[in-house]
Protein backbone atom coordinates (compact mmCIF):
# COMPACT_ATOMS: atom_id res chain seq x y z
CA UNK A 1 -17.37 128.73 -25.10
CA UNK A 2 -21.00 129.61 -24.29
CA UNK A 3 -22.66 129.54 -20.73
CA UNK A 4 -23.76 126.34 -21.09
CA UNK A 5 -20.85 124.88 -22.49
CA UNK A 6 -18.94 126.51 -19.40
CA UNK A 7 -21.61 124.99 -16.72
CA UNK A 8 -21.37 121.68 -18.39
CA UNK A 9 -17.01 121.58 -18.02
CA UNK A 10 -17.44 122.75 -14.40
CA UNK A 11 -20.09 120.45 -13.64
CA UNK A 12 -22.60 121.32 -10.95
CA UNK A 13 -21.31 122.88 -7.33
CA UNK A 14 -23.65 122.36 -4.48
CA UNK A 15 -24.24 122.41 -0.83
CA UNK A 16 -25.63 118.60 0.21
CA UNK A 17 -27.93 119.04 3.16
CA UNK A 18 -29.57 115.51 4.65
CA UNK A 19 -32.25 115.60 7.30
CA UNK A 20 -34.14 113.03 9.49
CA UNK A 21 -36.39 113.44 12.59
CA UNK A 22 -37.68 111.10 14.83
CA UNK A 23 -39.33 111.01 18.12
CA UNK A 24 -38.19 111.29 21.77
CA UNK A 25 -39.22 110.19 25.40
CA UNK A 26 -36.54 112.23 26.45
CA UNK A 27 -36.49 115.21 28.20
CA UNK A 28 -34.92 117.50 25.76
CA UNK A 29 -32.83 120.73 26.53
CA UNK A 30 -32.16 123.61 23.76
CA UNK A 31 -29.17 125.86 24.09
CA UNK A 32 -30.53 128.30 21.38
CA UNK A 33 -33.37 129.45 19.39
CA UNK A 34 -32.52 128.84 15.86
CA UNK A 35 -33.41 131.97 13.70
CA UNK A 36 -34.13 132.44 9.83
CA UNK A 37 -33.22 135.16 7.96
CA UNK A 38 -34.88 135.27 4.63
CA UNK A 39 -33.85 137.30 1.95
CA UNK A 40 -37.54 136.91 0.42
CA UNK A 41 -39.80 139.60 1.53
CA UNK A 42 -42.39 138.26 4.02
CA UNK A 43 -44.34 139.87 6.62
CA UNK A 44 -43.23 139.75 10.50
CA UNK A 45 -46.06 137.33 12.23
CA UNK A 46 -45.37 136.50 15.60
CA UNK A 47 -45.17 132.36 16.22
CA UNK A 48 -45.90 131.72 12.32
CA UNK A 49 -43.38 129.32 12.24
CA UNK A 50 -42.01 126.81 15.25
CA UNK A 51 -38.60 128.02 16.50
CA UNK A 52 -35.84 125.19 16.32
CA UNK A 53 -33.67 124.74 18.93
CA UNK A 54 -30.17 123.77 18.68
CA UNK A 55 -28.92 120.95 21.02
CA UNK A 56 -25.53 119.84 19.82
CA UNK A 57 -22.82 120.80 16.84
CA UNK A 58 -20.39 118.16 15.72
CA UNK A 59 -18.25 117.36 12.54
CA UNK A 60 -18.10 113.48 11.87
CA UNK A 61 -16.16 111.73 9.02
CA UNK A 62 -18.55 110.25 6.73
CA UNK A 63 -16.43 108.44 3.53
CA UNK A 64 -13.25 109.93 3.78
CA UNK A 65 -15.11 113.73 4.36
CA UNK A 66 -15.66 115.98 6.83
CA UNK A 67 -19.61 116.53 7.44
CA UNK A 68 -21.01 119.02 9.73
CA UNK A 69 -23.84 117.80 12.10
CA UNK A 70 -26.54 119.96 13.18
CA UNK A 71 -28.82 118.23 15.81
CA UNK A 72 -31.76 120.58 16.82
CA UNK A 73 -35.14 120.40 17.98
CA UNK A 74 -39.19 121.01 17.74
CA UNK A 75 -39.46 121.17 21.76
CA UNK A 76 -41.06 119.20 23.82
CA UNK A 77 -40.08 115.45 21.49
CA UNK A 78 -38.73 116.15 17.96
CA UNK A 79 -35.60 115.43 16.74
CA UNK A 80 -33.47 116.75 13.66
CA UNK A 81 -30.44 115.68 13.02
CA UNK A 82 -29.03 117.81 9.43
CA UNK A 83 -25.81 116.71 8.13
CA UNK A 84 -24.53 119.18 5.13
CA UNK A 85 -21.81 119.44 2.86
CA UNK A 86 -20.21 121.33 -0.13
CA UNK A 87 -19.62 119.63 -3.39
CA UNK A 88 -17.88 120.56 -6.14
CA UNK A 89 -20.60 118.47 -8.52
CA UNK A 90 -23.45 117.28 -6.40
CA UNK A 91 -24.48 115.74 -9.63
CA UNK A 92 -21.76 113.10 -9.55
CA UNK A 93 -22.37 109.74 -10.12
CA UNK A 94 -21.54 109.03 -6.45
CA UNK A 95 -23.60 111.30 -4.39
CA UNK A 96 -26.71 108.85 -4.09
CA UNK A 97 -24.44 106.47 -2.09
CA UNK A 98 -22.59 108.93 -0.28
CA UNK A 99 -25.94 110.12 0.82
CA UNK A 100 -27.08 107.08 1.77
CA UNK A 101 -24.36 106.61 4.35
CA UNK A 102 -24.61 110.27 5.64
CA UNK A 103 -28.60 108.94 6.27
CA UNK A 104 -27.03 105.93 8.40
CA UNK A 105 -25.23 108.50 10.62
CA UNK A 106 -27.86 110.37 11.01
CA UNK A 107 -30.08 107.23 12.40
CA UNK A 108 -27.35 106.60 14.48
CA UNK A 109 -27.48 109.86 16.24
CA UNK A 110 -31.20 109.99 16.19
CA UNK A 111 -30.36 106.49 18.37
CA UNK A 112 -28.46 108.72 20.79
CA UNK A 113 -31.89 110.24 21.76
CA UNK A 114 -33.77 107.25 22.03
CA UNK A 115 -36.10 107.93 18.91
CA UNK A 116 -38.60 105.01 17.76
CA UNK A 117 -36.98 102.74 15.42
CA UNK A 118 -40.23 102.35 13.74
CA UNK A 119 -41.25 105.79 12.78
CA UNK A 120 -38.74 108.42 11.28
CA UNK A 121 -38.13 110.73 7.81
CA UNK A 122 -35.19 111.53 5.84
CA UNK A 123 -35.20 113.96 2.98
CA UNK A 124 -32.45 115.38 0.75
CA UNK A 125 -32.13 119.06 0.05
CA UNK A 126 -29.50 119.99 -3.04
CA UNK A 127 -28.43 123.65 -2.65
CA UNK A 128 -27.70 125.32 -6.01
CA UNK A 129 -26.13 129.28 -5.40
CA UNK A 130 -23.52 131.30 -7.09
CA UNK A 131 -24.80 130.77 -10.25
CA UNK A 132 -25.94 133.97 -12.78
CA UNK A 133 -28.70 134.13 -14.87
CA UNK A 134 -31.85 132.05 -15.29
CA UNK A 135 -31.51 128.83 -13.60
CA UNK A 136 -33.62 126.76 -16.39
CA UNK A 137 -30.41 126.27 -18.05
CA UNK A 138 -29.25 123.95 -15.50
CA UNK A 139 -32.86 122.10 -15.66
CA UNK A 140 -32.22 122.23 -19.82
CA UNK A 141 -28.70 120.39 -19.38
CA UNK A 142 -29.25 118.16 -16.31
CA UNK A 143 -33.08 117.79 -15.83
CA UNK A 144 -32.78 114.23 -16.19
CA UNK A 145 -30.08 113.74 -13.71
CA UNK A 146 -32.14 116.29 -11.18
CA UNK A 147 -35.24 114.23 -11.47
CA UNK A 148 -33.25 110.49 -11.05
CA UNK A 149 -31.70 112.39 -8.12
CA UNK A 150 -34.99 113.13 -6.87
CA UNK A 151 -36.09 109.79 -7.12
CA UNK A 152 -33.30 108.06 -5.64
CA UNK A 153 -32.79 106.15 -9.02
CA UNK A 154 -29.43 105.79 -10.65
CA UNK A 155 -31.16 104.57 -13.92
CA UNK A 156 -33.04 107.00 -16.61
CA UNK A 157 -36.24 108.13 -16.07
CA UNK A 158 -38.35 108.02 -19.38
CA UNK A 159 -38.68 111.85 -20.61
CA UNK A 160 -42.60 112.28 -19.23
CA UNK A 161 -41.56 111.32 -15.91
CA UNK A 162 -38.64 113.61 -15.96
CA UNK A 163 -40.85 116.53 -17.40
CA UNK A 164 -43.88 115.59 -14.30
CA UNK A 165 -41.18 115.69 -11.65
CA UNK A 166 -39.62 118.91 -13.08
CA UNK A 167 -43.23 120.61 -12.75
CA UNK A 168 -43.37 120.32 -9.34
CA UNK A 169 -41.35 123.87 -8.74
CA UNK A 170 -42.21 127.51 -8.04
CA UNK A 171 -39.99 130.28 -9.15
CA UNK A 172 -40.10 134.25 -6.66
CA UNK A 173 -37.56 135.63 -8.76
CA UNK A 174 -35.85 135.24 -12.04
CA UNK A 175 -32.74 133.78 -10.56
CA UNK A 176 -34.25 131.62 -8.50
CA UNK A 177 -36.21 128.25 -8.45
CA UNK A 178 -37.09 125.50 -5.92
CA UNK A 179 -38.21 121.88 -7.27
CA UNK A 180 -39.90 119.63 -4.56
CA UNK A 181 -40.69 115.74 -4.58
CA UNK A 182 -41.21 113.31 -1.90
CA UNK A 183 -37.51 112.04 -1.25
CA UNK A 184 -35.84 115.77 -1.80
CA UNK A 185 -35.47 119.00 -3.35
CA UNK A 186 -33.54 120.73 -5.78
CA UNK A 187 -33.15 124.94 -4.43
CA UNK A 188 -31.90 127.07 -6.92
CA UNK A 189 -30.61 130.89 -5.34
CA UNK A 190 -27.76 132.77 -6.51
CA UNK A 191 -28.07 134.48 -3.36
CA UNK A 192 -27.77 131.47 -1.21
CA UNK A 193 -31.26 132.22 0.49
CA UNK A 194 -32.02 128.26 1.83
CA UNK A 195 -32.19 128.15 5.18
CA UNK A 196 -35.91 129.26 5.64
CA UNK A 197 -36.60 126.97 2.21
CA UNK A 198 -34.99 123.98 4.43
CA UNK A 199 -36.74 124.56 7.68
CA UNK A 200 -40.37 124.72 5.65
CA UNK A 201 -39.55 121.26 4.53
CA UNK A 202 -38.29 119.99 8.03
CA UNK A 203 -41.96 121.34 8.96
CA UNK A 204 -43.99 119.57 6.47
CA UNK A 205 -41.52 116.23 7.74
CA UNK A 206 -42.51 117.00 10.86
CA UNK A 207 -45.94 116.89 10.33
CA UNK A 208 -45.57 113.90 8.24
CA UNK A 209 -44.31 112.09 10.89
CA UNK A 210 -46.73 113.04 13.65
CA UNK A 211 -49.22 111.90 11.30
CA UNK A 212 -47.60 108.34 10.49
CA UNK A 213 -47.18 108.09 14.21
CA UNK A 214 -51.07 108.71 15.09
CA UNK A 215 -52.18 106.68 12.06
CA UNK A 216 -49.96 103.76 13.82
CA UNK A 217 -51.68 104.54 16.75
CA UNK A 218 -55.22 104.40 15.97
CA UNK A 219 -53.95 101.52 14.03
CA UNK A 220 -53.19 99.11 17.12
CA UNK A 221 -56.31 101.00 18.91
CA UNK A 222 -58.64 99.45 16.48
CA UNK A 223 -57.18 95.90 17.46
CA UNK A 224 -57.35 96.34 20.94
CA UNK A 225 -61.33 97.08 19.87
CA UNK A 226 -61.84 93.86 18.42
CA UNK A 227 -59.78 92.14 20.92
CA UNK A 228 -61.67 93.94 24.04
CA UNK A 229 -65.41 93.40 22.21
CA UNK A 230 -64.42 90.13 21.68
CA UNK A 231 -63.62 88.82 25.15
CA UNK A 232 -66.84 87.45 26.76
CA UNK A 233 -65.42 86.41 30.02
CA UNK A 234 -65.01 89.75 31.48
CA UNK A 235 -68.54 90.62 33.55
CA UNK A 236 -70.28 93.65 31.85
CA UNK A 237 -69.44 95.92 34.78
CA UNK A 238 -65.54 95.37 34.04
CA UNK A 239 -66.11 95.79 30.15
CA UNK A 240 -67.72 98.61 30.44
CA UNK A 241 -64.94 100.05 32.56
CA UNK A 242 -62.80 99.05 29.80
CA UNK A 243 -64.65 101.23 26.89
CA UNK A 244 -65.35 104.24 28.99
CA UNK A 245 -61.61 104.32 30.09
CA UNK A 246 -60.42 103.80 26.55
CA UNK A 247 -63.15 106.31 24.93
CA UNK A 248 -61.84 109.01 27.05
CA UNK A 249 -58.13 108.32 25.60
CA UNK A 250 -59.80 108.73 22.11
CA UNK A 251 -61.62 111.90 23.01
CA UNK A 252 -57.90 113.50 24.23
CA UNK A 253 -56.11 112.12 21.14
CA UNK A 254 -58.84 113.54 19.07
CA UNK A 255 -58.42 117.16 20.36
CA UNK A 256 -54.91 116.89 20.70
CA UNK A 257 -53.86 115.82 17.07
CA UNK A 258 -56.37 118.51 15.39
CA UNK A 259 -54.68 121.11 17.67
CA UNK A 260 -51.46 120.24 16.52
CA UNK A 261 -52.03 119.59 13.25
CA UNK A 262 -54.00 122.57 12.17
CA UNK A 263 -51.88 125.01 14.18
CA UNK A 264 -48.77 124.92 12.20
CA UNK A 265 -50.66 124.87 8.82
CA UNK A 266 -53.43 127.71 9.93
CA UNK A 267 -50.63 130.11 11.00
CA UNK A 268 -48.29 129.51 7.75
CA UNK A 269 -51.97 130.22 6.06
CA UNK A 270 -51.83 133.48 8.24
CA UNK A 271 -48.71 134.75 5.41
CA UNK A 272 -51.34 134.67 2.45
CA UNK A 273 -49.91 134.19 -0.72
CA UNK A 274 -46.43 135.22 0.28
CA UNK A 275 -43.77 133.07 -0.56
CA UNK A 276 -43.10 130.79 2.57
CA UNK A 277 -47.23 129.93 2.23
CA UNK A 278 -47.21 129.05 -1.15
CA UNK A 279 -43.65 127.00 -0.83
CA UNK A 280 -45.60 125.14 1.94
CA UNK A 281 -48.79 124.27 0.37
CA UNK A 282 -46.53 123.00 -2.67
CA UNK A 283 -44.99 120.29 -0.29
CA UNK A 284 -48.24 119.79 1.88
CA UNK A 285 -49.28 119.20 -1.21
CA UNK A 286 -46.52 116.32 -2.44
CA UNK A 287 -46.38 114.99 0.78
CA UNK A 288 -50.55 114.45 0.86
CA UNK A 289 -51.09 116.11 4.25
CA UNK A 290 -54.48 116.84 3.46
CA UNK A 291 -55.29 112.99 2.70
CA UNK A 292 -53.30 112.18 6.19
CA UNK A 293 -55.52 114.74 7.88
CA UNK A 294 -58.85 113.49 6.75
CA UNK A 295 -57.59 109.79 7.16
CA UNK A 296 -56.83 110.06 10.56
CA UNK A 297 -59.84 112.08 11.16
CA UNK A 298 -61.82 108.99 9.76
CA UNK A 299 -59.90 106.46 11.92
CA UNK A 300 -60.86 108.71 14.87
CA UNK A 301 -64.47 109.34 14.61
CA UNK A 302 -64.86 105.80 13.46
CA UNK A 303 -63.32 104.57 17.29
CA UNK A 304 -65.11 107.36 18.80
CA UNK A 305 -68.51 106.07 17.28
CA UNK A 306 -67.65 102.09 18.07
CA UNK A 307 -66.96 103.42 21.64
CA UNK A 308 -69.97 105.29 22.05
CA UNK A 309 -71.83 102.07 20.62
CA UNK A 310 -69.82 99.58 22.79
CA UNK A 311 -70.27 101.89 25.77
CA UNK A 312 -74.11 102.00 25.42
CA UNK A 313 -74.26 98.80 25.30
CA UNK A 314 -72.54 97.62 28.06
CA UNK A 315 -74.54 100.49 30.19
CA UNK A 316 -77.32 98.48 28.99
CA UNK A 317 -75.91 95.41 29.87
CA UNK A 318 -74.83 96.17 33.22
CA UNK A 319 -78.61 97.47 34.42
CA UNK A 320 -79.83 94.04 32.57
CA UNK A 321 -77.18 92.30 34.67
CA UNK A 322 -78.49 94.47 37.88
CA UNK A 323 -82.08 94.10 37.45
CA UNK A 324 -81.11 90.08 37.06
CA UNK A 325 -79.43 90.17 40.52
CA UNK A 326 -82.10 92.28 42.21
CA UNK A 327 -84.72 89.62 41.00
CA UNK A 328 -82.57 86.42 41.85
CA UNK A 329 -82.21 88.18 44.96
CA UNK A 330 -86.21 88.38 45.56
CA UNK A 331 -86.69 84.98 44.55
CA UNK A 332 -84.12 83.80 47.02
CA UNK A 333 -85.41 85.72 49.59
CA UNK A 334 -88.81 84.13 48.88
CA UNK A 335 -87.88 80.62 49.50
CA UNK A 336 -86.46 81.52 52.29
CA UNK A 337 -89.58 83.16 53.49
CA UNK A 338 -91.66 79.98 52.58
CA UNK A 339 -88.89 77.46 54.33
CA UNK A 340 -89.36 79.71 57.43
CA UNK A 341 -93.22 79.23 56.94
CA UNK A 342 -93.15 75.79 56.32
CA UNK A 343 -90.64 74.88 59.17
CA UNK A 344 -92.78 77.75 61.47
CA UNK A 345 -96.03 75.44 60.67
CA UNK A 346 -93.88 71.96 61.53
C-alpha cells in the first residue's frame, strides 16, 4: 500500500475550529492577554497585531460531542466566540451540518453579550497536522471535497471551480500549505503551527465586520438626509441646526473609521513580505477590504459634501430669513410712525 492509498483508508484527521464575532454595548472585562506563538520566523514588532483577550472557557455538548468554547475579545466591543474540535475525518459527509449547529451555539453565546442580531461573521477553519510529506497529495485525492467544503456545498463543484478555489493558497514551507475562501480555510502544518494562521483570519473578520457595520450606518444616514432636506416645515434656523449637528457626527465617523481601519492593516504592512503580511493581504484580498475601504470612503465624502451644501444653504437661508424680519420690522415701525402722525395732526 502506497501513501496515498494509506491516507485514503484512514481518511482525513482534523482539528474543526468555528468562529463568529459580533458587536457589544457592553462593558467588557478580559482575564488574559491571549498570546501567539508562531513557529514561522517573523520579526518582533511591538502592537503589530491586536492582543485578544480571553473572557470565558466552557465545554458545551453540541450533537452528542464535547466542544470546547473559547469566548475572547478585541477590547473595548468585539466579540469571538471559537468553538473547536478533533475529528478523526473532517472530510466526512456530516461535518457541514455538524458545523452548522456548532455556528447556532455560537450565536447563542454571542446573545449572552448582547451583540447586534443584524451584523455578525462566522468562518470555518479545518486544521490539517501530523501528516509527512508534501501536502498536495491530500489536495490530489480530496481537492474536490476541500473546495465543496469551502463553499458550504454538499454537491460537486465542476473541475474549474474546484481548480480556482484551490489557487487561492500560499505555501512557507514544503510541508505546509494554507487555502483561503470567503466561508473558511483549509491549514495544512505537520507541525500544528495554526493559532497565529487563525487569529489573522479573526482579524480580517473583524475588519469585515466593522466595515459592514459603518456601511449600515452611512446607509440609514443617507435617509435621514433625504428625510431632513425634505421637511419644509421646520424654520431655516432649526434646519440648519439640524445639518451642522449631523455634519459634525460625519466629520468624527470619518476620522474615526480611517483610524481604525488603516491601523491594523498599516502595522501588519510594517512585517514586509514576511509570512503573517502576505497570509493577510491573501484574505484582505478574498474578503475585498480594499473595495469596503474605498466604498465607505465614497459614502462618507459624499454626506460630508451634501452637508456642506445643505449647511450653506440654510446659512443662506437663515440671513435671507433675517434680513426679511429686519425689513418687516421697518415697515411696521413705519406705519406706526405715520398712524402717530396722522392721529398727532387729528
Amino acid at each position: 500500500m502506497d501513501g496515498s492509498d494509506e491516507i485514503t483508508a484512514k481518511g482525513m484527521p482534523g482539528t474543526l475550529v468555528v468562529f463568529m464575532i459580533g458587536q457589544t454595548c457592553l462593558n467588557l472585562e478580559a482575564t488574559e492577554v491571549v498570546e501567539s506563538r508562531a513557529l514561522k520566523s517573523a520579526p518582533s514588532y511591538p502592537a503589530v497585531i491586536p492582543k485578544q483577550k480571553i473572557i470565558r472557557q466552557e465545554r458545551r455538548a453540541a450533537d452528542g460531542r464535547d466542544v470546547d468554547f473559547l469566548v475572547k475579545a478585541y477590547l473595548p466591543d468585539m466579540v469571538i466566540v471559537e468553538a473547536s474540535l478533533d475529528l478523526d475525518d473532517i472530510l466526512d459527509s456530516g461535518i457541514l451540518e455538524f458545523k452548522r449547529r456548532l455556528l447556532v451555539e455560537c450565536r447563542t453565546v454571542l446573545q449572552d453579550f448582547s451583540c447586534e442580531k443584524e451584523f455578525d461573521e462566522e468562518y470555518s477553519v479545518y486544521c490539517i497536522s501530523g501528516y509527512s510529506g508534501d501536502p498536495e497529495v491530500y489536495l490530489s485525492l480530496y481537492g474536490d471535497r476541500i473546495a465543496a467544503f469551502l463553499k458550504n456545498e454538499a454537491v460537486p463543484l465542476d473541475e474549474e471551480e474546484v481548480r480556482v478555489t484551490l489557487s487561492t493558497s500560499l505555501k512557507y514551507g514544503k510541508d505546509d500549505i494554507t487555502i483561503v475562501d470567503w466561508d473558511g480555510a483549509f491549514i495544512f502544518d505537520a507541525a500544528g503551527d495554526f493559532r497565529s494562521d487563525i487569529e489573522l483570519f479573526e482579524i480580517a473578520n473583524m475588519q469585515l465586520l466593522k466595515s459592514r457595520i459603518l456601511d449600515g450606518e452611512l446607509d440609514r444616514r443617507l435617509e435621514k438626509t433625504l428625510h431632513l432636506l425634505g421637511t419644509p416645515k421646520k424654520l431655516p434656523v432649526l434646519r440648519s441646526r439640524d445639518v451642522r449637528h449631523v455634519l459634525r457626527e460625519i466629520v468624527e465617523i470619518r476620522t474615526q473609521s480611517i483610524l481604525e481601519s488603516e491601523a491594523v492593516e498599516h502595522n501588519i504592512k510594517l512585517i514586509g513580505d514576511w509570512y503573517s503580511a502576505r497570509l493577510y493581504s491573501l484574505i484582505a484580498r478574498k474578503f475585498h477590504l480594499d473595495e469596503w475601504t474605498t466604498d465607505i470612503k465614497e459614502k462618507l465624502q459624499t454626506l460630508e459634501d451634501v452637508y456642506t451644501m445643505a449647511a450653506d444653504n440654510f446659512s443662506i437661508s437663515y440671513r435671507a430669513t433675517i434680513e426679511f424680519v429686519i425689513l418687516a420690522g421697518w415697515f411696521v415701525l413705519l406705519l406706526l410712525y405715520i398712524g402717530e402722525y396722522f392721529l398727532a395732526g387729528k
